[in-house]
Protein backbone atom coordinates (compact mmCIF):
# COMPACT_ATOMS: atom_id res chain seq x y z
CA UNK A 1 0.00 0.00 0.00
CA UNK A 2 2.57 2.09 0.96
CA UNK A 3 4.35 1.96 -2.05
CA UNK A 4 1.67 2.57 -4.76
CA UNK A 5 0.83 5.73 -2.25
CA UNK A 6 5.04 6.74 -3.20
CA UNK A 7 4.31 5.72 -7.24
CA UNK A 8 0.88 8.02 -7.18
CA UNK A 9 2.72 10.80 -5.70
CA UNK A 10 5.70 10.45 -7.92
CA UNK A 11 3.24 10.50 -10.59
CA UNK A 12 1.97 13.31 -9.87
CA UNK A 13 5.29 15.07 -9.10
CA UNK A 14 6.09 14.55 -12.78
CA UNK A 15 2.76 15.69 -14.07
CA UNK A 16 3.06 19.05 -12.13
CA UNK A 17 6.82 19.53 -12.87
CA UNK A 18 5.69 19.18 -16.59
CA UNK A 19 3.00 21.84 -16.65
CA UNK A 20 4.89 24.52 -13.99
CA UNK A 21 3.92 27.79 -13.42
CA UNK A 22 6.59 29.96 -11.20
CA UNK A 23 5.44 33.59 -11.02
CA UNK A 24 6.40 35.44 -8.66
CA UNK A 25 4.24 37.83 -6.97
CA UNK A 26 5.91 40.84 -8.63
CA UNK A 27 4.26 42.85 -11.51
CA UNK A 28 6.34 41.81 -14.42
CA UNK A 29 6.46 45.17 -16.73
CA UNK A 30 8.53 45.91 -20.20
CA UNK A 31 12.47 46.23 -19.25
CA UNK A 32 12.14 42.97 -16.62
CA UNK A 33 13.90 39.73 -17.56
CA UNK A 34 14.16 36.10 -16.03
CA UNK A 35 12.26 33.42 -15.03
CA UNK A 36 8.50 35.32 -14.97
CA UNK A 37 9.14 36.82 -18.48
CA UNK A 38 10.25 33.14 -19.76
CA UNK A 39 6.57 32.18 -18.47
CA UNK A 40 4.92 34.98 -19.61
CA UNK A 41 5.71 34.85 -23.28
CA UNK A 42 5.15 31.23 -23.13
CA UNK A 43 2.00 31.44 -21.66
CA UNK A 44 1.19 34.18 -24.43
CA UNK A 45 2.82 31.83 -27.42
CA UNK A 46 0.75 29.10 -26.01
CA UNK A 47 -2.79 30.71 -26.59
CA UNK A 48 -1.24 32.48 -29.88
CA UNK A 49 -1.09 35.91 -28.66
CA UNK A 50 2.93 35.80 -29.08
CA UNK A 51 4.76 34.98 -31.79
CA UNK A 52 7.95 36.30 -31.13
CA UNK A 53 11.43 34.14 -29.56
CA UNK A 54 11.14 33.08 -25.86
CA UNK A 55 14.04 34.79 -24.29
CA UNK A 56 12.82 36.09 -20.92
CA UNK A 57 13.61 39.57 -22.27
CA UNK A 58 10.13 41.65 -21.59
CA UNK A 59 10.70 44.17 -24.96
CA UNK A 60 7.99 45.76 -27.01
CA UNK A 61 6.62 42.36 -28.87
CA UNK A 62 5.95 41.09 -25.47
CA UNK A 63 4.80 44.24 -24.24
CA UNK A 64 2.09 44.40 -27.41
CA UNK A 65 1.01 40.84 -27.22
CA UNK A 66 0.30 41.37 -22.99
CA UNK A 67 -2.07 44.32 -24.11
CA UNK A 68 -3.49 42.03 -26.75
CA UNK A 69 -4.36 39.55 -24.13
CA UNK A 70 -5.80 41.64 -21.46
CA UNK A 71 -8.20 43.61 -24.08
CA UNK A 72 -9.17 40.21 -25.55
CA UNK A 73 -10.22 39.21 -21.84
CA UNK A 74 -11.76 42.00 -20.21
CA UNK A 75 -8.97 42.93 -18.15
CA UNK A 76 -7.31 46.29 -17.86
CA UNK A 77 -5.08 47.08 -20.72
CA UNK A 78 -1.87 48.78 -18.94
CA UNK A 79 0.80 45.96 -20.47
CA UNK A 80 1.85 45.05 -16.52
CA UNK A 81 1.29 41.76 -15.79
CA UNK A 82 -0.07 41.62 -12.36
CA UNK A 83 -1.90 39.82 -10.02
CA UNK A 84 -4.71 39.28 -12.10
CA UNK A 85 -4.10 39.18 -15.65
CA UNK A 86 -1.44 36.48 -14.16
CA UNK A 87 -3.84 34.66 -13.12
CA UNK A 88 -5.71 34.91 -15.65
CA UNK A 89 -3.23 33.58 -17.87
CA UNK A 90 -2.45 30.47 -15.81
CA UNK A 91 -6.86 29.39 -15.56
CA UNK A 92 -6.55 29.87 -19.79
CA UNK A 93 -2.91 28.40 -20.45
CA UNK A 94 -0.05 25.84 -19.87
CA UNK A 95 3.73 26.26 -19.04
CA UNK A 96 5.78 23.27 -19.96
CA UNK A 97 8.75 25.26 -18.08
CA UNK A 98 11.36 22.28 -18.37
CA UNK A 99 10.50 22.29 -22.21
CA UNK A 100 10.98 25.46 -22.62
CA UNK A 101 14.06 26.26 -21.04
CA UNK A 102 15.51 22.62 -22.60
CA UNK A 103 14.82 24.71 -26.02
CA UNK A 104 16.44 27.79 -25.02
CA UNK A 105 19.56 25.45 -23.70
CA UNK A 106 20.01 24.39 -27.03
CA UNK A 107 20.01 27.46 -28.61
CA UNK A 108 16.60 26.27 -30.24
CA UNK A 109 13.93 28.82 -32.01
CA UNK A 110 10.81 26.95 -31.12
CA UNK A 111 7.01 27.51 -31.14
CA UNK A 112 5.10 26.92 -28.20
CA UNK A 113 1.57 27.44 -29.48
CA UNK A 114 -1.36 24.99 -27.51
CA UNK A 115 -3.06 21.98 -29.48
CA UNK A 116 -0.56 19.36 -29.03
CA UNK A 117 0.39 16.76 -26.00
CA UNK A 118 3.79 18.05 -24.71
CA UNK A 119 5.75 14.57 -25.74
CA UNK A 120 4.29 15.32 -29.41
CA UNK A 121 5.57 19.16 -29.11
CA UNK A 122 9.15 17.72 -27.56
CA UNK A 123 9.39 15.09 -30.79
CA UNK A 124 8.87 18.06 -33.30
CA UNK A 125 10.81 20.50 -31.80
CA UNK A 126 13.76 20.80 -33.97
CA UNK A 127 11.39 20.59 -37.66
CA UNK A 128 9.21 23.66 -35.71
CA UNK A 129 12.34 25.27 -34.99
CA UNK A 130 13.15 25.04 -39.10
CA UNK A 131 9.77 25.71 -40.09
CA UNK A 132 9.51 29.01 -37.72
CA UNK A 133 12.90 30.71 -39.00
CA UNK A 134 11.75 29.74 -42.34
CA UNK A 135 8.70 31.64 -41.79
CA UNK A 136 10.26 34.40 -40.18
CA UNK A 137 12.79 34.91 -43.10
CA UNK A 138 10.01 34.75 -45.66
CA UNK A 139 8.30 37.29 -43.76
CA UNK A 140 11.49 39.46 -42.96
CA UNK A 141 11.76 40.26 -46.81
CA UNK A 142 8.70 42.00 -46.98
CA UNK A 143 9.12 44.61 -43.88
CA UNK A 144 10.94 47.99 -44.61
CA UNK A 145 14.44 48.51 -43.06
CA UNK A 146 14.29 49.89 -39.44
CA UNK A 147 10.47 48.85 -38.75
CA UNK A 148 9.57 45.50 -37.11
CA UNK A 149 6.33 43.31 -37.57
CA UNK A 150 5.38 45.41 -34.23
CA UNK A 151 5.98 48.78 -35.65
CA UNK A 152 3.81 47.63 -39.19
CA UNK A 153 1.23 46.06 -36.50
CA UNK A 154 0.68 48.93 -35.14
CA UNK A 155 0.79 51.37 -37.48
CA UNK A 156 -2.04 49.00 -39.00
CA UNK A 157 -3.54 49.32 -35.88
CA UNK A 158 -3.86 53.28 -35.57
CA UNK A 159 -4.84 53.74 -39.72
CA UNK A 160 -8.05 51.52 -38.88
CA UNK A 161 -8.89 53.13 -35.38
CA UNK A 162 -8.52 56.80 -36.82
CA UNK A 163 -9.32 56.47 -40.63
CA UNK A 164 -11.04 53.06 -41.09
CA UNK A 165 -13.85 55.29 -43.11
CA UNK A 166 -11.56 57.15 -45.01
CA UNK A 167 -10.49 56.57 -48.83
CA UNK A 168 -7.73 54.80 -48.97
CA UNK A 169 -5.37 57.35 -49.80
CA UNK A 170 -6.63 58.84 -46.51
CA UNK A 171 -5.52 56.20 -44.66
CA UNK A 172 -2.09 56.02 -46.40
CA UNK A 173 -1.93 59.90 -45.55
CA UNK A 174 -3.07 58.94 -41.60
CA UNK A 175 0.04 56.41 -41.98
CA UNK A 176 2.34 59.54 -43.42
CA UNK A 177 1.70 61.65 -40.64
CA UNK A 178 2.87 58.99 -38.05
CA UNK A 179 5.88 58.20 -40.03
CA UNK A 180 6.64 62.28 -40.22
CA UNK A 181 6.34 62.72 -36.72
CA UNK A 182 9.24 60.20 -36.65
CA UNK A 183 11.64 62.56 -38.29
CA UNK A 184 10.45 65.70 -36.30
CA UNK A 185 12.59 66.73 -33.58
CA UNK A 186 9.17 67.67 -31.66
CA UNK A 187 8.07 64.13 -31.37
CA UNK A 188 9.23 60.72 -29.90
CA UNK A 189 11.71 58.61 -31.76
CA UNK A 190 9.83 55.24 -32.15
CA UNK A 191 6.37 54.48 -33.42
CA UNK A 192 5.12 53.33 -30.04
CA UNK A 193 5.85 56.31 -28.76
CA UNK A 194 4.14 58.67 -31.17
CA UNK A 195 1.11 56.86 -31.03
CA UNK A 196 0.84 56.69 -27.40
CA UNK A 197 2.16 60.00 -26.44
CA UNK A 198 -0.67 61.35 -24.54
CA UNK A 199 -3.61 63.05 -26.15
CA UNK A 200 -2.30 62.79 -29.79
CA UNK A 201 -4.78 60.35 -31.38
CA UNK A 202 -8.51 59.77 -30.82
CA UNK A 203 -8.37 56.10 -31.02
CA UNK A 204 -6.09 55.85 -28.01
CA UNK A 205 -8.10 57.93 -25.89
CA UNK A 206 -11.28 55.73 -26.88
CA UNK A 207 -9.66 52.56 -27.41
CA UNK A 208 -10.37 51.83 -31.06
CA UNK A 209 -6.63 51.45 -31.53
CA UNK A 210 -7.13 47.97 -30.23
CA UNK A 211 -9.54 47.00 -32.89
CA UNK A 212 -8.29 44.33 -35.38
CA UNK A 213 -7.05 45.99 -38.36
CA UNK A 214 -8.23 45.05 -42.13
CA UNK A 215 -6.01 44.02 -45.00
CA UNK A 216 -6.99 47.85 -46.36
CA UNK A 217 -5.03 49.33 -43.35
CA UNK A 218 -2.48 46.93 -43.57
CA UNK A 219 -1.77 48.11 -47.04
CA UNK A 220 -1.78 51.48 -46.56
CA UNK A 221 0.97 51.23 -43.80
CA UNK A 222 3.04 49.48 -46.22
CA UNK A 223 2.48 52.35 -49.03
CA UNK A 224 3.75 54.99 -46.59
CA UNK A 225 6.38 52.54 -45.25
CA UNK A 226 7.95 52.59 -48.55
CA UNK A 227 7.38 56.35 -49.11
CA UNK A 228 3.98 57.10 -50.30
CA UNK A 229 2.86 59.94 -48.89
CA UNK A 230 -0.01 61.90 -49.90
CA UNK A 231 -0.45 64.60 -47.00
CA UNK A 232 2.23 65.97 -48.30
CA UNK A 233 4.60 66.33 -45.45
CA UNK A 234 2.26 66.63 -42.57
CA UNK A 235 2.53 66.35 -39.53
CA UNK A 236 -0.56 66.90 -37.72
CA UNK A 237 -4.42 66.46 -39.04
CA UNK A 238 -8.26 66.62 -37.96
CA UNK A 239 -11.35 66.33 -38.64
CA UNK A 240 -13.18 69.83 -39.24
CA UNK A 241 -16.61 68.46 -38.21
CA UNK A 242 -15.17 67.36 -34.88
CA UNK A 243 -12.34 68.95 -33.89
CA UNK A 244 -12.49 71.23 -30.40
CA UNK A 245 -9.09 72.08 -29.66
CA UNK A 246 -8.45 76.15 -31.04
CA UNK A 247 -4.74 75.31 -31.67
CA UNK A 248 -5.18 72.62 -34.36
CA UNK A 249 -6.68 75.49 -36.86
CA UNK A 250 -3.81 77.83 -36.73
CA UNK A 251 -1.69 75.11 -38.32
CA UNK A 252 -0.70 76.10 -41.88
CA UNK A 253 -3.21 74.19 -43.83
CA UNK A 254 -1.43 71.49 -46.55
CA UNK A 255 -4.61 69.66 -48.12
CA UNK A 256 -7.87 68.16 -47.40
CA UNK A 257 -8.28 64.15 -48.08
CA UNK A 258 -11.81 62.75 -47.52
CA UNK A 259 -13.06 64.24 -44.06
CA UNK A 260 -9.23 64.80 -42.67
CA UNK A 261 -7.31 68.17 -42.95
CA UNK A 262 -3.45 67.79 -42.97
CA UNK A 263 -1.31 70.85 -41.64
CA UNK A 264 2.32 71.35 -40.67
């Protein structure tokens, strides 16, 4: 009796030790590293909110897909994983943590997505790991030097929350104006930052920035991206049917597209 009490427990020992989950009670937020970022961006790979490597480096692609994840469940969207979007994550996901720090061990690029049993995910490891960079490279070739798939994401992101009714060279102008702002001394120096800098765009403020974009959007990011742009130099714009705020008219005027005036 005794000893089928030891095998059950041992059993169970391995069965936990397989699916771990180790977070601390800290608030993991962009700039941490270590063993609750590791979890975090598996936990996010697993449901298929991250795509990016499992490094235990919390940098903007986790950052994005944590926001992703709390909007998609109700929670707040602040991009710190706390006490309950953590827990959150553990009732919807698994952490294999011993096969996913073997992977990183071996130096291998692996995805960690749900839908498999673990010994199936262990056995193709290594042809994931090929098929992933593959897919990365393929994908690499088609995003314009000094932007990443986070950048284009949410650039996409911002043309459909602010200018999802507009003609499409409206929204390719939208796109302009965010790029512009990159090469203005007046404005931050990455595309996160201009789109989040408080009070500069509508569908922050209201949260339409965190509706899914369409392929139209997705486009039109890619026309500015590789130097379409059709405001002309702007750097600013509104709508003249909405717009409150005194200051935005005495901007010199460039052009009107669809319901959007572009100024300097």
């Amino acid at each position: 009796m005794r000893g089928r009490i030891i095998s059950f427990l041992l059993m169970f020992f391995i069965i936990c030790a397989g699916e771990a989950h180790a977070f601390s009670n800290q608030v993991i937020q962009r700039g941490a590293v270590g063993d609750d970022v590791l979890e975090l961006q598996a936990r996010l790979q697993y449901i298929g909110f991250y795509n990016g490597k499992i490094d235990g480096v919390f940098g903007w692609g986790t950052y994005w897909a944590l926001r992703n994840f709390q909007y998609k469940f109700g929670l707040p969207v602040d991009g710190l994983a706390g006490e309950g979007t953590k827990a959150k994550l553990v009732k919807v996901s698994k952490y294999y943590e011993s096969f996913v720090k073997e992977q990183i061990r071996k130096g291998t690029s692996f995805t960690h997505y749900g839908g498999k049993p673990l010994s199936e995910q262990v056995k193709q490891g290594d042809n994931n790991a090929t098929a992933e960079k593959t897919t990365v490279q393929t994908t690499a070739t088609n995003v314009p030097k000094g932007f990443s798939q986070n950048d284009i994401r949410l650039l996409a992101n911002a043309v459909y929350g602010e200018a999802r009714g507009e003609p499409y060279i409206g929204q390719v102008a939208v796109a302009a104006v965010i790029l512009n702002r990159l090469e203005h001394p007046s404005f931050p120096k990455s595309i996160a930052g201009i789109i989040f800098q408080p009070g500069a765009f509508t569908a922050v403020s209201d949260g339409q920035i965190w509706l899914t974009p369409n392929e139209t959007a997705k486009k039109a990011v890619l026309d500015a991206l590789n130097g379409w742009d059709p405001s002309g130099g702007a750097i600013y714009y509104f709508n003249p049917e909405t717009a409150t705020n005194g200051w935005i008219w005495s901007r010199p005027q460039i052009k009107q597209i669809g319901k959007h005036i572009f100024c300097k």
